[in-house]
N, C-alpha and C. Protein backbone atom coordinates (compact mmCIF):
# COMPACT_ATOMS: atom_id res chain seq x y z
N UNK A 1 0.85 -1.17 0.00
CA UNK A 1 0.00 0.00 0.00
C UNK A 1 0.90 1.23 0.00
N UNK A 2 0.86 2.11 -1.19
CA UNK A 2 1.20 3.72 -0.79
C UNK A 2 0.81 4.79 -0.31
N UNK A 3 1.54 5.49 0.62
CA UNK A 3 0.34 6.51 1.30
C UNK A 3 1.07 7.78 0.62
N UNK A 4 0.58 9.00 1.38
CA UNK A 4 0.66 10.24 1.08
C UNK A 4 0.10 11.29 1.82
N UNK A 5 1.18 12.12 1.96
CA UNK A 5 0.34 13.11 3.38
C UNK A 5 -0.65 14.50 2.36
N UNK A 6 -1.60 14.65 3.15
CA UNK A 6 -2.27 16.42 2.44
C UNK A 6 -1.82 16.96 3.33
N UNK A 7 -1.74 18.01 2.15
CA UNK A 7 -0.89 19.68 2.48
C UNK A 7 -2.15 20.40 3.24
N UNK A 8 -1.23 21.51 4.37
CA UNK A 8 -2.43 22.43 4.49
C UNK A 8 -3.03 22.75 3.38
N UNK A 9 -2.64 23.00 2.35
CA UNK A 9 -3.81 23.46 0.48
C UNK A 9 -4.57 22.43 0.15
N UNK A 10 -4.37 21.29 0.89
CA UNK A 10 -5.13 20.19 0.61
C UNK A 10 -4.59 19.51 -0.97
N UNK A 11 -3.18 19.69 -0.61
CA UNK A 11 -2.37 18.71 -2.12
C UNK A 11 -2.04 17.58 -1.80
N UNK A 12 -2.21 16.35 -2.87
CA UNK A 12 -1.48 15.66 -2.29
C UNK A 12 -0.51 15.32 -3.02
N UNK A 13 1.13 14.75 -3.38
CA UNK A 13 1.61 14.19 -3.74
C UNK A 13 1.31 12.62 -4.68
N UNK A 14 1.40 12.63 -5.56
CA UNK A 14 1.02 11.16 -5.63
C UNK A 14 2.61 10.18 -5.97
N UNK A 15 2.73 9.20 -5.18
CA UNK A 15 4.01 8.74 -4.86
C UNK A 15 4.65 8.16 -6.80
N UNK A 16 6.04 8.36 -6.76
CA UNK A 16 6.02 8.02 -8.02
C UNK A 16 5.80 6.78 -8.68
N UNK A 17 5.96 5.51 -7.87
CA UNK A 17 5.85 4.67 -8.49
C UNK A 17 4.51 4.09 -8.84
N UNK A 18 3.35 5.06 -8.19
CA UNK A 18 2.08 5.03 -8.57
C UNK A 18 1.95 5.65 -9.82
N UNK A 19 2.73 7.09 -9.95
CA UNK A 19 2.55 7.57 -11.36
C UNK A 19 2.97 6.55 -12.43
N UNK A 20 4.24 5.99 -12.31
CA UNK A 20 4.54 5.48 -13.49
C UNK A 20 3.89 3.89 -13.79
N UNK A 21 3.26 3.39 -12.87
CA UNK A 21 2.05 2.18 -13.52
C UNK A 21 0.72 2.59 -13.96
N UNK A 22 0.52 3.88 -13.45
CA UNK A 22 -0.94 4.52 -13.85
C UNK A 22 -0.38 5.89 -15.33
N UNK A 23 0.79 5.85 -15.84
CA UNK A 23 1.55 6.15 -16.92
C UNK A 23 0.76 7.93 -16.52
N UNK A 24 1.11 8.57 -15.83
CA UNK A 24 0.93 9.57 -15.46
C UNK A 24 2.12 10.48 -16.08
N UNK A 25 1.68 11.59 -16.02
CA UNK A 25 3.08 12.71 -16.53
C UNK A 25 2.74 14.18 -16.09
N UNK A 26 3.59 15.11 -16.33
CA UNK A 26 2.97 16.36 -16.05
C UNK A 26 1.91 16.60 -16.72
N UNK A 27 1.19 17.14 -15.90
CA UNK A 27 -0.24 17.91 -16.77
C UNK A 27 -1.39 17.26 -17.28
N UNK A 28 -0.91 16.15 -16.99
CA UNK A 28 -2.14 14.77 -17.11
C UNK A 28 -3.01 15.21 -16.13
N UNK A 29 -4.62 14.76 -16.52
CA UNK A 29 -5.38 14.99 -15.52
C UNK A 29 -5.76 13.53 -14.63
N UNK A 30 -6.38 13.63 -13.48
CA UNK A 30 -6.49 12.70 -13.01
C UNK A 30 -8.60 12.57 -12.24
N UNK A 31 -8.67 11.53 -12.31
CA UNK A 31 -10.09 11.35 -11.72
C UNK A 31 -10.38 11.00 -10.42
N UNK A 32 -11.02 11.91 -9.48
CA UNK A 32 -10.89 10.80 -8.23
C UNK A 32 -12.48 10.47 -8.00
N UNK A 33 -12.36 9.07 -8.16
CA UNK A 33 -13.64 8.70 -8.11
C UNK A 33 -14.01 8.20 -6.54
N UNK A 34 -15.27 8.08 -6.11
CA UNK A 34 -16.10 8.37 -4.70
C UNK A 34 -17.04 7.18 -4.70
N UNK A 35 -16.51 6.51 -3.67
CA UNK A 35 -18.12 5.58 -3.85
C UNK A 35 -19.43 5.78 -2.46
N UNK A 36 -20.33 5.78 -3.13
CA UNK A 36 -21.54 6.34 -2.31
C UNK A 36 -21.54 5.63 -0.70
N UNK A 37 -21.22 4.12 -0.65
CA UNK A 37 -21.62 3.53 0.59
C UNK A 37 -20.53 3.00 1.31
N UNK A 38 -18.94 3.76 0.68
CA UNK A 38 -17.90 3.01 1.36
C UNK A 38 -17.08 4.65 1.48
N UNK A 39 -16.63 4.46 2.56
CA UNK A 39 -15.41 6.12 2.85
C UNK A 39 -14.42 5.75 2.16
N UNK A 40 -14.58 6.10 0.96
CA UNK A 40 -12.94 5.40 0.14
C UNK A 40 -12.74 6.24 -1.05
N UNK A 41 -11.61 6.99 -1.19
CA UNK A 41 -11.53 7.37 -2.61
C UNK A 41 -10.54 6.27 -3.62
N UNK A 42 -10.64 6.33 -5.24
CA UNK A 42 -9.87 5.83 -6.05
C UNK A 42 -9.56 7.03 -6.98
N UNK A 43 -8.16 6.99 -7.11
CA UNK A 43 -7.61 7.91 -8.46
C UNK A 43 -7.45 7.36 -9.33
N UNK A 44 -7.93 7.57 -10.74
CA UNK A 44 -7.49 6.97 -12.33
C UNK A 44 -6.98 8.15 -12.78
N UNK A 45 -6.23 7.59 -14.34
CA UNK A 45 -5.81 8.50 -15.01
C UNK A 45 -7.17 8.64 -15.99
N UNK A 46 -7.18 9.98 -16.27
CA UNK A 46 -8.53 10.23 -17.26
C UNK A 46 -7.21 9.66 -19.47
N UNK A 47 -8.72 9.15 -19.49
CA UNK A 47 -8.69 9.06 -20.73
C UNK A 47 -7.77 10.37 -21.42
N UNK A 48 -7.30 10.41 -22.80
CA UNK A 48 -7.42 10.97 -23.46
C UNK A 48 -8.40 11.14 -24.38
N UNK A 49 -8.78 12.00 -25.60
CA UNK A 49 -9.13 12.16 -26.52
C UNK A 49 -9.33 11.18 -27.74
N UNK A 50 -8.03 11.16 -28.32
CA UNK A 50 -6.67 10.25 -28.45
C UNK A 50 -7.41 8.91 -28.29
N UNK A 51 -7.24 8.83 -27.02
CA UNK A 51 -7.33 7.24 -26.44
C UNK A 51 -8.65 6.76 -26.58
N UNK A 52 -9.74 7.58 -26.63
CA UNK A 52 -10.99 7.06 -26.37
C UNK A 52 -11.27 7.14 -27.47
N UNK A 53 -11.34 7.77 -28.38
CA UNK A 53 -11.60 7.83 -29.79
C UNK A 53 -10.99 6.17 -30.29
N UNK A 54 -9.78 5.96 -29.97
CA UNK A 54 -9.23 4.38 -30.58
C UNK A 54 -9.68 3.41 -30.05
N UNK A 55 -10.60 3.65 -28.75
CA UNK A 55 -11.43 2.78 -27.64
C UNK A 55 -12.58 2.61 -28.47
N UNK A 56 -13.43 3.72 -29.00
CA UNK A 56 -14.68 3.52 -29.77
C UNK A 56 -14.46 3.36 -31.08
N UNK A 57 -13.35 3.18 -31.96
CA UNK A 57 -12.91 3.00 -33.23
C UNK A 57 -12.86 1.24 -33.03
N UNK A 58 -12.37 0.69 -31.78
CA UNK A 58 -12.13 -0.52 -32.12
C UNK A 58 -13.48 -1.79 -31.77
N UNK A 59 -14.53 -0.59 -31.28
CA UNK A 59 -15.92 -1.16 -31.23
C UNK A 59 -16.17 -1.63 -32.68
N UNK A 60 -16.02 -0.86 -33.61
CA UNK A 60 -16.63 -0.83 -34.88
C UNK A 60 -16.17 -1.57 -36.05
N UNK A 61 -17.25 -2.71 -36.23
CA UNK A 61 -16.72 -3.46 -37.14
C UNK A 61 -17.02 -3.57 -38.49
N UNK A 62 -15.53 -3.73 -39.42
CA UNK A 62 -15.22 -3.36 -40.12
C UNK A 62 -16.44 -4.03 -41.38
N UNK A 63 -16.58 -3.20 -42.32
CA UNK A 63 -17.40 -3.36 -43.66
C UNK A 63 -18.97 -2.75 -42.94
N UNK A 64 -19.05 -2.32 -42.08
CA UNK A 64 -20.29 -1.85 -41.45
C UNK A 64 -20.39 -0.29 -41.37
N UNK A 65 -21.58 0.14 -42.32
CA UNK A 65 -21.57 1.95 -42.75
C UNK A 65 -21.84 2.65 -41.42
N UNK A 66 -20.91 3.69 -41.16
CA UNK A 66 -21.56 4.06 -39.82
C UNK A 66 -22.66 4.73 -39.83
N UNK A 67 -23.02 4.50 -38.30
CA UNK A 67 -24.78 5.21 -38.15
C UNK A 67 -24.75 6.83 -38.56
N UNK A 68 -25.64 6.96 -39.50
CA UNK A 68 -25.84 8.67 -39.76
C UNK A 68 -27.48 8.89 -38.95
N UNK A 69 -28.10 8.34 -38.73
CA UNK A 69 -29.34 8.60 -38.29
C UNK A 69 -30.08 7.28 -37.28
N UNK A 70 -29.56 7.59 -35.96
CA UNK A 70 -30.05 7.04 -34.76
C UNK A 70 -31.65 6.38 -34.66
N UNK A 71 -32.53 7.22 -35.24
CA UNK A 71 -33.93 7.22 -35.19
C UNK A 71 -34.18 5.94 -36.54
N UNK A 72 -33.39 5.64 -37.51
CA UNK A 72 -33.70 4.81 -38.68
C UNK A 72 -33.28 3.44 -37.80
N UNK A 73 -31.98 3.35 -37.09
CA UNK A 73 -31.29 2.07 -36.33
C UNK A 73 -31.99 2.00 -35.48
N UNK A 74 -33.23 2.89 -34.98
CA UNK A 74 -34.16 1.85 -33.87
C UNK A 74 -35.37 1.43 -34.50
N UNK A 75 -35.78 1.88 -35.37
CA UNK A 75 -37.02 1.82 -36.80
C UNK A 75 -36.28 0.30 -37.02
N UNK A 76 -35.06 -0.21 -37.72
CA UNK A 76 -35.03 -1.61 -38.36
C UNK A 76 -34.55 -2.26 -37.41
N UNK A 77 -34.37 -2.10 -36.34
CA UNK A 77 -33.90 -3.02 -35.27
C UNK A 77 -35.25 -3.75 -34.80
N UNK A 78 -34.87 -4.63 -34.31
CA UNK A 78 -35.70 -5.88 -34.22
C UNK A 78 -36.10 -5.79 -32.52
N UNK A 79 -37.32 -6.02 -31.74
CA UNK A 79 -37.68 -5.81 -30.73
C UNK A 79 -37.41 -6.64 -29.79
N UNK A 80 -36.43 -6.56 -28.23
CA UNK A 80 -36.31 -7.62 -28.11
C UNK A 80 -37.41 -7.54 -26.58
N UNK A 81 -37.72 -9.00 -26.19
CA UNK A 81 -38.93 -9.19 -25.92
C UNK A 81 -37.86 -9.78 -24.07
């Protein structure tokens, strides 16, 4: 486990060898996510742009026209029961 003290400004350090498995760098942003029923925070690294764009590029399979009109793909889609 790594810890880390807050600053009176309420900073915290994040230890390095956390940065470099979570591939952190200057100026990267970071997420701290909260869960509703446990006192616990988690930090991720936020996506890029970049990155998520090649995340939803590799959804899409290939020889398939992309969707131009949302409202036609629920019109021929088939109902499921």
């Amino acid at each position: 486990m790594l810890t880390a003290t807050i600053s009176s400004k309420g900073q915290v350090v994040i230890p390095a060898e956390l940065r470099r498995k979570l591939g952190l760098n200057p100026g990267d942003t970071v997420i701290f996510d909260e869960s509703d029923d446990q006192p616990e925070a988690t930090i991720r690294r936020r996506e890029t742009w970049d990155e998520m764009s090649a995340r939803f590029h590799s959804w899409i399979k290939p020889g398939i026209p992309p969707l131009e009109d949302v409202h036609g793909f629920y019109e021929t889609r088939e109902p499921r029961l």
